[in-house]
PDB file of N, CA and C in Angstrom:
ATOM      1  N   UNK A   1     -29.029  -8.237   0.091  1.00  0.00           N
ATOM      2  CA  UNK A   1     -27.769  -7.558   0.320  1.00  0.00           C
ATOM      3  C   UNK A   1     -27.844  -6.158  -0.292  1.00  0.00           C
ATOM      4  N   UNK A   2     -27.238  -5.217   0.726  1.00  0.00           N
ATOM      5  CA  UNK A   2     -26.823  -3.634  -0.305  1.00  0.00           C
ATOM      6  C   UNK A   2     -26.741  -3.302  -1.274  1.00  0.00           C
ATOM      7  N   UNK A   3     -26.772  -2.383  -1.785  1.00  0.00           N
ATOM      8  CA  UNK A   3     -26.099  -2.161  -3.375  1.00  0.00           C
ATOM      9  C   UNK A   3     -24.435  -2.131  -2.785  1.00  0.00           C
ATOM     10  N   UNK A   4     -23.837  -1.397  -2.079  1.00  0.00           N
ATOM     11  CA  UNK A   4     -23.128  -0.648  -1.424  1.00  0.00           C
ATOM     12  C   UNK A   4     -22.372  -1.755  -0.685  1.00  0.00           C
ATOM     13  N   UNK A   5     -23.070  -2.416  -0.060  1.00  0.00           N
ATOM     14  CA  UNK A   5     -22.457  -3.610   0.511  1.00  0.00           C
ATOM     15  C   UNK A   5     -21.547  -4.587  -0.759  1.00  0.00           C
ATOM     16  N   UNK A   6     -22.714  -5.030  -1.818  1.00  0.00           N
ATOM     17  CA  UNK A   6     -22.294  -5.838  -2.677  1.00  0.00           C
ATOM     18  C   UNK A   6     -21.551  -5.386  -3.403  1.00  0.00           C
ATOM     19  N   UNK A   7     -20.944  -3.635  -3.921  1.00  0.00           N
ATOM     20  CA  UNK A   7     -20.223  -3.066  -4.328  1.00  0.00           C
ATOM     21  C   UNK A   7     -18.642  -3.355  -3.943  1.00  0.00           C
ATOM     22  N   UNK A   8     -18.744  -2.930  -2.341  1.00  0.00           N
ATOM     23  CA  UNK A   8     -17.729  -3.243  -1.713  1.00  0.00           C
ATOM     24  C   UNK A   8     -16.969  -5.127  -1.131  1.00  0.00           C
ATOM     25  N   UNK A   9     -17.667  -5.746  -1.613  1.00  0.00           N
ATOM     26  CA  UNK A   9     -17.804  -6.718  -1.716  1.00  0.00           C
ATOM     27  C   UNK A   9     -16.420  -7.204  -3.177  1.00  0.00           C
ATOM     28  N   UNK A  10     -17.651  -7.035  -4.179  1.00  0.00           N
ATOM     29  CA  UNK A  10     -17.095  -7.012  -5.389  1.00  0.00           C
ATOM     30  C   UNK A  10     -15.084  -6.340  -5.406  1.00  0.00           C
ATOM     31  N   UNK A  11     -14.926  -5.402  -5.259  1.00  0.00           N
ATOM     32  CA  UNK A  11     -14.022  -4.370  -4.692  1.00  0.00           C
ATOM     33  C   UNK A  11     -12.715  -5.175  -4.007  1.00  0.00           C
ATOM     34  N   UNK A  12     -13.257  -5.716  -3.276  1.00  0.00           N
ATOM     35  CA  UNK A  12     -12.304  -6.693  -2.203  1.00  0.00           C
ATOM     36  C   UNK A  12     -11.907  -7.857  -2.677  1.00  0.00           C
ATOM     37  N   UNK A  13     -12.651  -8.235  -3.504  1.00  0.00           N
ATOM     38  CA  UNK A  13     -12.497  -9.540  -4.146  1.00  0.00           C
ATOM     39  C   UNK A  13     -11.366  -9.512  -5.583  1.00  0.00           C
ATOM     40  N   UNK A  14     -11.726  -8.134  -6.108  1.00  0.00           N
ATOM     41  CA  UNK A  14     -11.229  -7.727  -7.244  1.00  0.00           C
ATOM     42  C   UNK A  14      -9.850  -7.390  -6.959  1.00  0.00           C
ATOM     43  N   UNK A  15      -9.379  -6.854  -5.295  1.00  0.00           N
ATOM     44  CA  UNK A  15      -8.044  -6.582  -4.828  1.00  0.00           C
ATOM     45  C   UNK A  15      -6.901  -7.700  -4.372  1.00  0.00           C
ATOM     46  N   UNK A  16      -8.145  -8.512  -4.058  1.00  0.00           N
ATOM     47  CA  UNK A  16      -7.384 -10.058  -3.440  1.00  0.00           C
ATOM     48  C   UNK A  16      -6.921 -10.664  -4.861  1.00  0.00           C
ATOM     49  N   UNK A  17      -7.859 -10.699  -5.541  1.00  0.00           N
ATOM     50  CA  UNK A  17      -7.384 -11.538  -6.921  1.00  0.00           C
ATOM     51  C   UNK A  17      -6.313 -11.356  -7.809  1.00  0.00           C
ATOM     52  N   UNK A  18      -6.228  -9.848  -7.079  1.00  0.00           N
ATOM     53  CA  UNK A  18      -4.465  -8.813  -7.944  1.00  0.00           C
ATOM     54  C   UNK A  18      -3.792  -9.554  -7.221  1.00  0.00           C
ATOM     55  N   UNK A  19      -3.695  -9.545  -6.219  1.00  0.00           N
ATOM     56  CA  UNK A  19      -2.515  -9.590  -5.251  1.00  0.00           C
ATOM     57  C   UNK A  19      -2.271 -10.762  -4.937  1.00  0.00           C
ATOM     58  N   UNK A  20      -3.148 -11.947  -4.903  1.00  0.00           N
ATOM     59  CA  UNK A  20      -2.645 -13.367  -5.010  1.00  0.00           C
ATOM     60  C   UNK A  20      -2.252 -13.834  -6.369  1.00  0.00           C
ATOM     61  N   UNK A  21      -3.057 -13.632  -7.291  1.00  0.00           N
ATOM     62  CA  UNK A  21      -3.094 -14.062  -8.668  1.00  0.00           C
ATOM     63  C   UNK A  21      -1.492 -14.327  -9.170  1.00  0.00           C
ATOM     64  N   UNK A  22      -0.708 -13.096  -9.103  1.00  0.00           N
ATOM     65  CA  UNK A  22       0.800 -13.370  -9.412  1.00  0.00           C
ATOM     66  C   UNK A  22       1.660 -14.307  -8.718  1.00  0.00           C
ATOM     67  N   UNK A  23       1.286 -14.613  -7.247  1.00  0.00           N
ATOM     68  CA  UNK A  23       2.298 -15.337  -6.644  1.00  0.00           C
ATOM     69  C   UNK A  23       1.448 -16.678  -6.649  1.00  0.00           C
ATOM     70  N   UNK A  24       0.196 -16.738  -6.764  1.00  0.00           N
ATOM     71  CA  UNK A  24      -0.361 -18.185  -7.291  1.00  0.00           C
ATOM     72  C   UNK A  24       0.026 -18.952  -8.802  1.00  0.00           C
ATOM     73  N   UNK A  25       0.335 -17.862  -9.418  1.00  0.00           N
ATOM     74  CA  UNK A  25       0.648 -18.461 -11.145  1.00  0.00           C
ATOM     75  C   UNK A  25       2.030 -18.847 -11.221  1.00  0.00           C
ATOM     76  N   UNK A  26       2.833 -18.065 -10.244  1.00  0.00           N
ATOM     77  CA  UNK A  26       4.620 -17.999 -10.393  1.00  0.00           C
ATOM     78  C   UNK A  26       4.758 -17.291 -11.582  1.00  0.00           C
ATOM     79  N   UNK A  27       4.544 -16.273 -11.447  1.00  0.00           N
ATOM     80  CA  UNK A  27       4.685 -15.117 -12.676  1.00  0.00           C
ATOM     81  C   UNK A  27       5.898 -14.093 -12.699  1.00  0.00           C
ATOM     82  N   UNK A  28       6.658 -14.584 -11.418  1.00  0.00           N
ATOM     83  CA  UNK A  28       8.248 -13.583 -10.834  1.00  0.00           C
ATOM     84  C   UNK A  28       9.115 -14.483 -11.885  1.00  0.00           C
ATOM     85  N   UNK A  29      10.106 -14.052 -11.705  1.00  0.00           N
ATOM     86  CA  UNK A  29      11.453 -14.509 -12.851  1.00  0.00           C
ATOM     87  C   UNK A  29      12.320 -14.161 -11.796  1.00  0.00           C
ATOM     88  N   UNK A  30      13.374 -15.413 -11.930  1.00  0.00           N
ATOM     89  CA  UNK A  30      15.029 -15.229 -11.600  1.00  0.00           C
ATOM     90  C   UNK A  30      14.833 -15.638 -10.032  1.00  0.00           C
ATOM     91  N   UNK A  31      15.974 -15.202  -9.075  1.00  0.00           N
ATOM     92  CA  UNK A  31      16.170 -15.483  -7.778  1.00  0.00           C
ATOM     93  C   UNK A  31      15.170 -15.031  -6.956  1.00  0.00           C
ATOM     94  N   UNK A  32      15.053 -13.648  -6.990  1.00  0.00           N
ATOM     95  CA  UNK A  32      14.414 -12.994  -6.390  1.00  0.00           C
ATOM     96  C   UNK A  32      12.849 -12.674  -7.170  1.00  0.00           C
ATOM     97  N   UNK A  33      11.804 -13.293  -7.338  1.00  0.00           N
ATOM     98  CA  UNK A  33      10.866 -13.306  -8.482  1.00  0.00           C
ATOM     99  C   UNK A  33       9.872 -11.604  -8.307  1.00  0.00           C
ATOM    100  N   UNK A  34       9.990 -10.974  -7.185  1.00  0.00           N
ATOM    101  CA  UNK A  34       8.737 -10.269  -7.098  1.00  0.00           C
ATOM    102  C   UNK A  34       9.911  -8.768  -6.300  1.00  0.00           C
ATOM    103  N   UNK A  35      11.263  -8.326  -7.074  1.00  0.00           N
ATOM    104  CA  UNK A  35      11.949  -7.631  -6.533  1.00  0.00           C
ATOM    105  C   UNK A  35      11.461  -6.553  -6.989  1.00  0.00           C
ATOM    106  N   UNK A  36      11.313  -5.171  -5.991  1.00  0.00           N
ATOM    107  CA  UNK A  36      10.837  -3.803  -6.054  1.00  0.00           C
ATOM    108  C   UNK A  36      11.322  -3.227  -6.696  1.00  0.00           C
ATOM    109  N   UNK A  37      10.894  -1.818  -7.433  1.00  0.00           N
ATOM    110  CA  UNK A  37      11.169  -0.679  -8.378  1.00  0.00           C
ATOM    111  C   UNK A  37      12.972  -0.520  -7.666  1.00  0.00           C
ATOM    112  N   UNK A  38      13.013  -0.222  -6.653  1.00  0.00           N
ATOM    113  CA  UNK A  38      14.225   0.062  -6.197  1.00  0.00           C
ATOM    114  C   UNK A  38      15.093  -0.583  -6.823  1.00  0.00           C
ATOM    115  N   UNK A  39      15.503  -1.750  -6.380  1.00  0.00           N
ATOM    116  CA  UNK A  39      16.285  -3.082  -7.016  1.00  0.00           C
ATOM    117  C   UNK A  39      16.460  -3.261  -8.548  1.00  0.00           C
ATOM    118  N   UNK A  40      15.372  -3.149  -8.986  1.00  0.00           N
ATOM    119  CA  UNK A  40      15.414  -3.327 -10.543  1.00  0.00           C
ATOM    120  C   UNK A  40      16.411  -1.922 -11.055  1.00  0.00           C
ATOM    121  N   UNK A  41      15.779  -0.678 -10.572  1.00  0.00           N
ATOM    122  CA  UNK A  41      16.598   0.691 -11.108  1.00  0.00           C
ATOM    123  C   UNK A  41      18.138   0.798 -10.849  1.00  0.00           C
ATOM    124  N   UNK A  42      17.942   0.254  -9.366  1.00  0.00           N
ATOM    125  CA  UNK A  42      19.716   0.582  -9.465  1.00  0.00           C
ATOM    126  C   UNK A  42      20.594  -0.962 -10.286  1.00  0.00           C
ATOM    127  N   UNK A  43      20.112  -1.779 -10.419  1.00  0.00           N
ATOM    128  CA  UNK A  43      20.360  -2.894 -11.453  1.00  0.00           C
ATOM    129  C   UNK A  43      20.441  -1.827 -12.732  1.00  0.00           C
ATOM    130  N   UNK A  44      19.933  -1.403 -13.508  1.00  0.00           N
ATOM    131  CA  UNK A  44      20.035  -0.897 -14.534  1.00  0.00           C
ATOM    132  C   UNK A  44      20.972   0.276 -14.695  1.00  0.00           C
ATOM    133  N   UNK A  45      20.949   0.826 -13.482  1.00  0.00           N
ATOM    134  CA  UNK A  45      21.975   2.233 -13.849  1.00  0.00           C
ATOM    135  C   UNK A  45      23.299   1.211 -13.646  1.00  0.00           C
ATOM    136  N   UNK A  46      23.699   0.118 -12.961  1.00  0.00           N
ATOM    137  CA  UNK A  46      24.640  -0.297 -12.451  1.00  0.00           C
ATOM    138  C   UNK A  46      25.428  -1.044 -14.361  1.00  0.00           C
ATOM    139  N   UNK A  47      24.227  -1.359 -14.560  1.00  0.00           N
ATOM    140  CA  UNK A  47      24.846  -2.084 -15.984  1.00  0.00           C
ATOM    141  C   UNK A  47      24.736  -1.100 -16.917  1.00  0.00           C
ATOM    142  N   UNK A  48      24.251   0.034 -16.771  1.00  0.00           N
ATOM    143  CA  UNK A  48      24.704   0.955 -17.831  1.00  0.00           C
ATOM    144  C   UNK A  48      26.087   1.847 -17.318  1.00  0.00           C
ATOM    145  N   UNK A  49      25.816   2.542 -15.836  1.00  0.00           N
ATOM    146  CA  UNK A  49      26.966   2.805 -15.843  1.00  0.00           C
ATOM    147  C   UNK A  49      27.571   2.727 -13.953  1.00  0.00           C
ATOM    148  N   UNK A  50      28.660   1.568 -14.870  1.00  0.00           N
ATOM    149  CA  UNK A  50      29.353   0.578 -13.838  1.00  0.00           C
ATOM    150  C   UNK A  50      30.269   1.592 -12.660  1.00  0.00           C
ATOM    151  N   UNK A  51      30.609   3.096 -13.094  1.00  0.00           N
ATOM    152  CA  UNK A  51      31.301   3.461 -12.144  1.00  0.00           C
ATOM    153  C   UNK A  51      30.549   4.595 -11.616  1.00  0.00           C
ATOM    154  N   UNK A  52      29.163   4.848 -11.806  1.00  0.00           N
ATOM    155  CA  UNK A  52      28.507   5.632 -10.885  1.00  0.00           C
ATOM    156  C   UNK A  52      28.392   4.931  -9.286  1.00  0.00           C
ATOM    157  N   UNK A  53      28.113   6.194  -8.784  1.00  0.00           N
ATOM    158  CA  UNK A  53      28.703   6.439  -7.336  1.00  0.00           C
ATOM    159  C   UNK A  53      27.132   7.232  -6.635  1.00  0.00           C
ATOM    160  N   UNK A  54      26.382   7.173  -5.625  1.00  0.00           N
ATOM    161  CA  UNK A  54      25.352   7.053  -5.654  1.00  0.00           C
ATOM    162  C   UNK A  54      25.861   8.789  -4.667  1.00  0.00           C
ATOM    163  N   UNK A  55      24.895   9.983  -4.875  1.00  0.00           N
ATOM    164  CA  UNK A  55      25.165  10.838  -4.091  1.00  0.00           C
ATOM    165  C   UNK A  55      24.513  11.433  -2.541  1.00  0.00           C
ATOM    166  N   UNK A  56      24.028  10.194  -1.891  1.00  0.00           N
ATOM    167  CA  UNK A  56      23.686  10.272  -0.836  1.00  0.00           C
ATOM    168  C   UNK A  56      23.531   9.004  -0.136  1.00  0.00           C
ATOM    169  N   UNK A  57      23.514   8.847   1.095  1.00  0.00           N
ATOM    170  CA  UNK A  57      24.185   7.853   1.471  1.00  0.00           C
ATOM    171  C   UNK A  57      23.006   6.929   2.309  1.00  0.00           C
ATOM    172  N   UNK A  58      21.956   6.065   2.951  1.00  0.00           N
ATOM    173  CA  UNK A  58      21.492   5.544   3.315  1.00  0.00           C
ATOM    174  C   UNK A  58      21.563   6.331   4.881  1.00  0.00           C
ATOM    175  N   UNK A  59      20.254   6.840   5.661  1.00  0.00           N
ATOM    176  CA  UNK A  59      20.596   7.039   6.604  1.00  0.00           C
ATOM    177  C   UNK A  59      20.335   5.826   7.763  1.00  0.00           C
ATOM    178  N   UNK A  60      19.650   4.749   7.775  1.00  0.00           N
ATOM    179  CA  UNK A  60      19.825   4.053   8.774  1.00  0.00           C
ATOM    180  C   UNK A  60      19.319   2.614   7.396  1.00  0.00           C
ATOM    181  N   UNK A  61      20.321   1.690   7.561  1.00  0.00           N
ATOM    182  CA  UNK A  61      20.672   0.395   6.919  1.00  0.00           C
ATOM    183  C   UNK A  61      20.285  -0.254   7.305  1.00  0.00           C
ATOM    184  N   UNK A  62      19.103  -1.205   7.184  1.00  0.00           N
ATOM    185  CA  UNK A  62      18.339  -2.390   7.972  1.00  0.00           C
ATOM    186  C   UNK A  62      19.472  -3.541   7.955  1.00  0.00           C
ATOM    187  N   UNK A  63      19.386  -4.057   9.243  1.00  0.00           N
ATOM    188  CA  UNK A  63      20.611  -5.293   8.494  1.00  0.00           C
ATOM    189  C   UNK A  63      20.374  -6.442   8.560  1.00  0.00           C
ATOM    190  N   UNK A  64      19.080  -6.816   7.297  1.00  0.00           N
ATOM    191  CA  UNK A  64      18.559  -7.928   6.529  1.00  0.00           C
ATOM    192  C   UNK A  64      17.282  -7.475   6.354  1.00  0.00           C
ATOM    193  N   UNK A  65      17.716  -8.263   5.169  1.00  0.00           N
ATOM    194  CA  UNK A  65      15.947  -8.291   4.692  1.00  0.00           C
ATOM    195  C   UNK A  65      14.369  -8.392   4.995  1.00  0.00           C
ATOM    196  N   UNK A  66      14.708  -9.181   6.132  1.00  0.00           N
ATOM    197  CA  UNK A  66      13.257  -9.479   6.729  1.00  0.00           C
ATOM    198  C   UNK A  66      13.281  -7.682   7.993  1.00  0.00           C
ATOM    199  N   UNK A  67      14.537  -7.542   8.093  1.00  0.00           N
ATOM    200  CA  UNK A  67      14.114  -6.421   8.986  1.00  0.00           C
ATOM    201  C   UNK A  67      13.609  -5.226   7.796  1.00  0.00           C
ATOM    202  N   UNK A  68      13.934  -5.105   7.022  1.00  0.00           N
ATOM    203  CA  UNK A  68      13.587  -3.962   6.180  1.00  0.00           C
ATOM    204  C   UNK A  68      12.216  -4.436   5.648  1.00  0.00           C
ATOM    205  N   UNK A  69      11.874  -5.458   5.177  1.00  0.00           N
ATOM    206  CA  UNK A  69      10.130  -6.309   4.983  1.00  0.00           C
ATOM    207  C   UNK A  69       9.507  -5.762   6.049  1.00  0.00           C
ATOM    208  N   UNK A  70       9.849  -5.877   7.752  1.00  0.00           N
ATOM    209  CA  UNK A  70       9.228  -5.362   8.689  1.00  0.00           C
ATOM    210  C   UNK A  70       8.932  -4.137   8.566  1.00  0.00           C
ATOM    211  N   UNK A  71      10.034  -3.447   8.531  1.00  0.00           N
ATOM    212  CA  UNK A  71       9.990  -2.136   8.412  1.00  0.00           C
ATOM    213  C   UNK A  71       8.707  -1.399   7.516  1.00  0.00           C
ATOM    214  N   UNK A  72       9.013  -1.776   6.125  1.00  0.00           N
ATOM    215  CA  UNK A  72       7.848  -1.338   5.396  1.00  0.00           C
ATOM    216  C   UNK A  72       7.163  -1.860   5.448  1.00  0.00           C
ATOM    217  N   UNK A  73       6.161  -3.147   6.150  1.00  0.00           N
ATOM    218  CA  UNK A  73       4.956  -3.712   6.052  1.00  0.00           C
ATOM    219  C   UNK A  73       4.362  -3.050   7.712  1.00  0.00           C
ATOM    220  N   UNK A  74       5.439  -2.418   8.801  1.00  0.00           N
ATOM    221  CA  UNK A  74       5.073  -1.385   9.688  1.00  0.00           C
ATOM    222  C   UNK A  74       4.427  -0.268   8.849  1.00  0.00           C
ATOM    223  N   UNK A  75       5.127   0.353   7.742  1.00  0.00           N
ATOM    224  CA  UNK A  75       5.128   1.279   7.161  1.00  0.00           C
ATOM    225  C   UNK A  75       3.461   1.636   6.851  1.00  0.00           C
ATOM    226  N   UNK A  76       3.177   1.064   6.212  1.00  0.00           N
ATOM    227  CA  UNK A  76       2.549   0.226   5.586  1.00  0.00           C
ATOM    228  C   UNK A  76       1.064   0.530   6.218  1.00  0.00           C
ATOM    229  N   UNK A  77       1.535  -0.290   7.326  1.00  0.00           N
ATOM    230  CA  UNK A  77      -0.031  -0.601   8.894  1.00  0.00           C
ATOM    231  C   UNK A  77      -0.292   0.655   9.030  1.00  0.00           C
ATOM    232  N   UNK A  78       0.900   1.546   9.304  1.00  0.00           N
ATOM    233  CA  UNK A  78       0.454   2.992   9.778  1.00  0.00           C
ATOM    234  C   UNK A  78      -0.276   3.663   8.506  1.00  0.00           C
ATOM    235  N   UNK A  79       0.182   3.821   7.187  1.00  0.00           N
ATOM    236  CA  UNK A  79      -0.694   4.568   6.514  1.00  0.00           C
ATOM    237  C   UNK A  79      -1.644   4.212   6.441  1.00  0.00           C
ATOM    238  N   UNK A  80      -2.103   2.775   6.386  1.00  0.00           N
ATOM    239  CA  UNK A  80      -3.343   2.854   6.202  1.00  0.00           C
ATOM    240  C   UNK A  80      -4.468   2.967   6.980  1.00  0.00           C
ATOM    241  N   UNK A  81      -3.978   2.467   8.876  1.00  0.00           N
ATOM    242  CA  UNK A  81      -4.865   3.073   9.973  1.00  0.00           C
ATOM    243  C   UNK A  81      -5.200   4.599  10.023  1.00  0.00           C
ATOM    244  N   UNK A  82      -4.108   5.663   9.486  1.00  0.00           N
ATOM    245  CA  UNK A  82      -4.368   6.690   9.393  1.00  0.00           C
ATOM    246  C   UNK A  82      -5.322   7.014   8.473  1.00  0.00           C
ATOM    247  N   UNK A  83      -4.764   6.454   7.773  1.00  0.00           N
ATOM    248  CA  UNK A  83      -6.165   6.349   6.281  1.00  0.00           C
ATOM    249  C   UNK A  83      -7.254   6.252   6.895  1.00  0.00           C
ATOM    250  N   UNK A  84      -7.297   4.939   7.290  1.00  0.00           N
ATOM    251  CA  UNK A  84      -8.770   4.736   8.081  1.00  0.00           C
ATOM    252  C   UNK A  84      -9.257   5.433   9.127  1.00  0.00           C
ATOM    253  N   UNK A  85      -8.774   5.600   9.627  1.00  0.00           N
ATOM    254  CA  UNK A  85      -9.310   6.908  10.896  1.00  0.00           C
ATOM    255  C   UNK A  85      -9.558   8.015  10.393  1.00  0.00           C
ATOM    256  N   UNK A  86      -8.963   8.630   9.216  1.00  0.00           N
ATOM    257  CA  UNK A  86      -9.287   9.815   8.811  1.00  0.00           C
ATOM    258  C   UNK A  86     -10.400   9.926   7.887  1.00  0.00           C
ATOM    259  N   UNK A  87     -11.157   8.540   6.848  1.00  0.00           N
ATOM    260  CA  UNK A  87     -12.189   8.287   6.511  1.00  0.00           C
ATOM    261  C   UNK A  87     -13.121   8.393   7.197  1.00  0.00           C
ATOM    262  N   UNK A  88     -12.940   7.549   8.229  1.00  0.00           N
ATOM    263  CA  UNK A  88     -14.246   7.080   9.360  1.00  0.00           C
ATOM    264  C   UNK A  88     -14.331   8.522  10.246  1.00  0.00           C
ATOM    265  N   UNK A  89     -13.446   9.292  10.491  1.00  0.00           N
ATOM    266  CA  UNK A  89     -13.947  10.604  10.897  1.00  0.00           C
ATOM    267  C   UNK A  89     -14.558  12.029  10.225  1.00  0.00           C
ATOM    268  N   UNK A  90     -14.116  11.438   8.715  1.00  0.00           N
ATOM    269  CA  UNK A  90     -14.957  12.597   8.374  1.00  0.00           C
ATOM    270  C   UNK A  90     -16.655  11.891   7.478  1.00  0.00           C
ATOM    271  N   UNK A  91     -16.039  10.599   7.061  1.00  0.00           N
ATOM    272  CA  UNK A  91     -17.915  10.152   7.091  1.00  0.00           C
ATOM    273  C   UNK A  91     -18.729  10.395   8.615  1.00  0.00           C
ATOM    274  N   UNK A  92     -18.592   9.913   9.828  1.00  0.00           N
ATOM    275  CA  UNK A  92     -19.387  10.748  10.957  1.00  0.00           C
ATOM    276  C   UNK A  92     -19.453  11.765  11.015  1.00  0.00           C
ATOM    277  N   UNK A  93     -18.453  13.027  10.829  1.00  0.00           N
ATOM    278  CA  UNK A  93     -18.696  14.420  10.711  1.00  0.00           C
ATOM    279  C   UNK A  93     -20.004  14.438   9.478  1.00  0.00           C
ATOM    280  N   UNK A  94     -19.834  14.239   8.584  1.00  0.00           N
ATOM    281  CA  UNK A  94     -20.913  13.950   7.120  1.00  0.00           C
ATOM    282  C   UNK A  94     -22.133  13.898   7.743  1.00  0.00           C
ATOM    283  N   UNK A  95     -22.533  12.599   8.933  1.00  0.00           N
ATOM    284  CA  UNK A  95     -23.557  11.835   8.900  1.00  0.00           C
ATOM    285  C   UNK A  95     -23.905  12.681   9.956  1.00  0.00           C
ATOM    286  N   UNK A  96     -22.960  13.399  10.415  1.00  0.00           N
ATOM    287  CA  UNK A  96     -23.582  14.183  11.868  1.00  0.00           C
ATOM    288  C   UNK A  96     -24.619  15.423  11.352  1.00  0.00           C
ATOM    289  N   UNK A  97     -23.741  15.769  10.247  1.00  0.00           N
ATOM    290  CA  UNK A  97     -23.918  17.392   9.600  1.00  0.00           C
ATOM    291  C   UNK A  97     -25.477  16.944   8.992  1.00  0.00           C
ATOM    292  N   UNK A  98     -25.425  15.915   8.789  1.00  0.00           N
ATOM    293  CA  UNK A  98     -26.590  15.659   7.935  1.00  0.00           C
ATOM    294  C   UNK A  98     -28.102  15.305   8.572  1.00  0.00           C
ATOM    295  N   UNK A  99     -27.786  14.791   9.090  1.00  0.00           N
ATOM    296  CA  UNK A  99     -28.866  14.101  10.548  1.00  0.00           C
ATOM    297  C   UNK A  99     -28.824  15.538  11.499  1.00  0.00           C
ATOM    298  N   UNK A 100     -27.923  16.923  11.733  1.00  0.00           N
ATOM    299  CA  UNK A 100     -28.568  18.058  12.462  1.00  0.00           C
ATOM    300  C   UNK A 100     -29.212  18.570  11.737  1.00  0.00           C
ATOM    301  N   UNK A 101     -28.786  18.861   9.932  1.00  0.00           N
ATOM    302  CA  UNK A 101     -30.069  19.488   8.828  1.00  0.00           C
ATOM    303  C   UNK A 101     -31.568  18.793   8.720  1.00  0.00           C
ATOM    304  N   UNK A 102     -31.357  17.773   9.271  1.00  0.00           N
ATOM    305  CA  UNK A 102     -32.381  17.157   8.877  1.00  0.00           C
ATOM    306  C   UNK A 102     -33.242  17.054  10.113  1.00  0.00           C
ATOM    307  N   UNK A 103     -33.187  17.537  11.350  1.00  0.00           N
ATOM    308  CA  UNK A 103     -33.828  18.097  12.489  1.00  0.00           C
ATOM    309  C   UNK A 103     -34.180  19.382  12.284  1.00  0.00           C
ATOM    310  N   UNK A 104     -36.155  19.130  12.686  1.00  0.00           N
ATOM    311  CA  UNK A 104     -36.542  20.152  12.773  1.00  0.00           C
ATOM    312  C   UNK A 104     -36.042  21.469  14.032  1.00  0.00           C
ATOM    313  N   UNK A 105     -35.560  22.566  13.913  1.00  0.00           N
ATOM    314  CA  UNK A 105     -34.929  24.046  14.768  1.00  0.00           C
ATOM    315  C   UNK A 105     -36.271  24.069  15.861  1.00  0.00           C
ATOM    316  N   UNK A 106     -36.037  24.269  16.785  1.00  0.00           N
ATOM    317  CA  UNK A 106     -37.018  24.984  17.535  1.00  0.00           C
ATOM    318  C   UNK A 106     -37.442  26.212  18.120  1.00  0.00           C
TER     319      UNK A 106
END
């Protein structure tokens, strides 16, 4: 096997093990065990201060949860295909640039 291969290997394994590890142990607390930065912050300003008033307003309101889960796990797909397409096009630009230096000119 690769160095490179087994690197990336290693890598993947090390990402899966984050990301299951917590919801395999039950490591969330309360109703909602694994609730986002969002949720938690306005929880806190809400119990510190009960009559703030938020100064901008939601422009389009998912209406439920699993539609807003959709939403950002869409979110989500797209950055990272872009991600990926924009890797994989500039490693071939790389491999192109490199493989014409490395042809002898005539």
């Amino acid at each position: 096997m690769k160095r490179f291969t087994r690197t990336n290997l290693v890598l993947l394994l090390a990402v899966l093990a984050l990301a299951v590890a917590p919801v395999a142990l039950g490591l969330g607390s309360g109703d909602e065990p694994f609730t986002g930065a969002d949720a938690l912050a306005e929880q806190a300003i809400v119990d510190d201060h009960p009559d703030y008033e938020p100064w901008f307003a939601p422009i389009y309101e998912p209406p439920s949860g699993e539609v807003e889960s959709a939403l950002f796990a869409l979110q989500a797909a797209l950055g990272a295909g872009f991600l990926g397409y924009y890797f994989g096009v500039a490693r071939t630009r790389q491999r192109q640039r490199s493989t014409a230096a490395e042809q002898p000119r005539e």
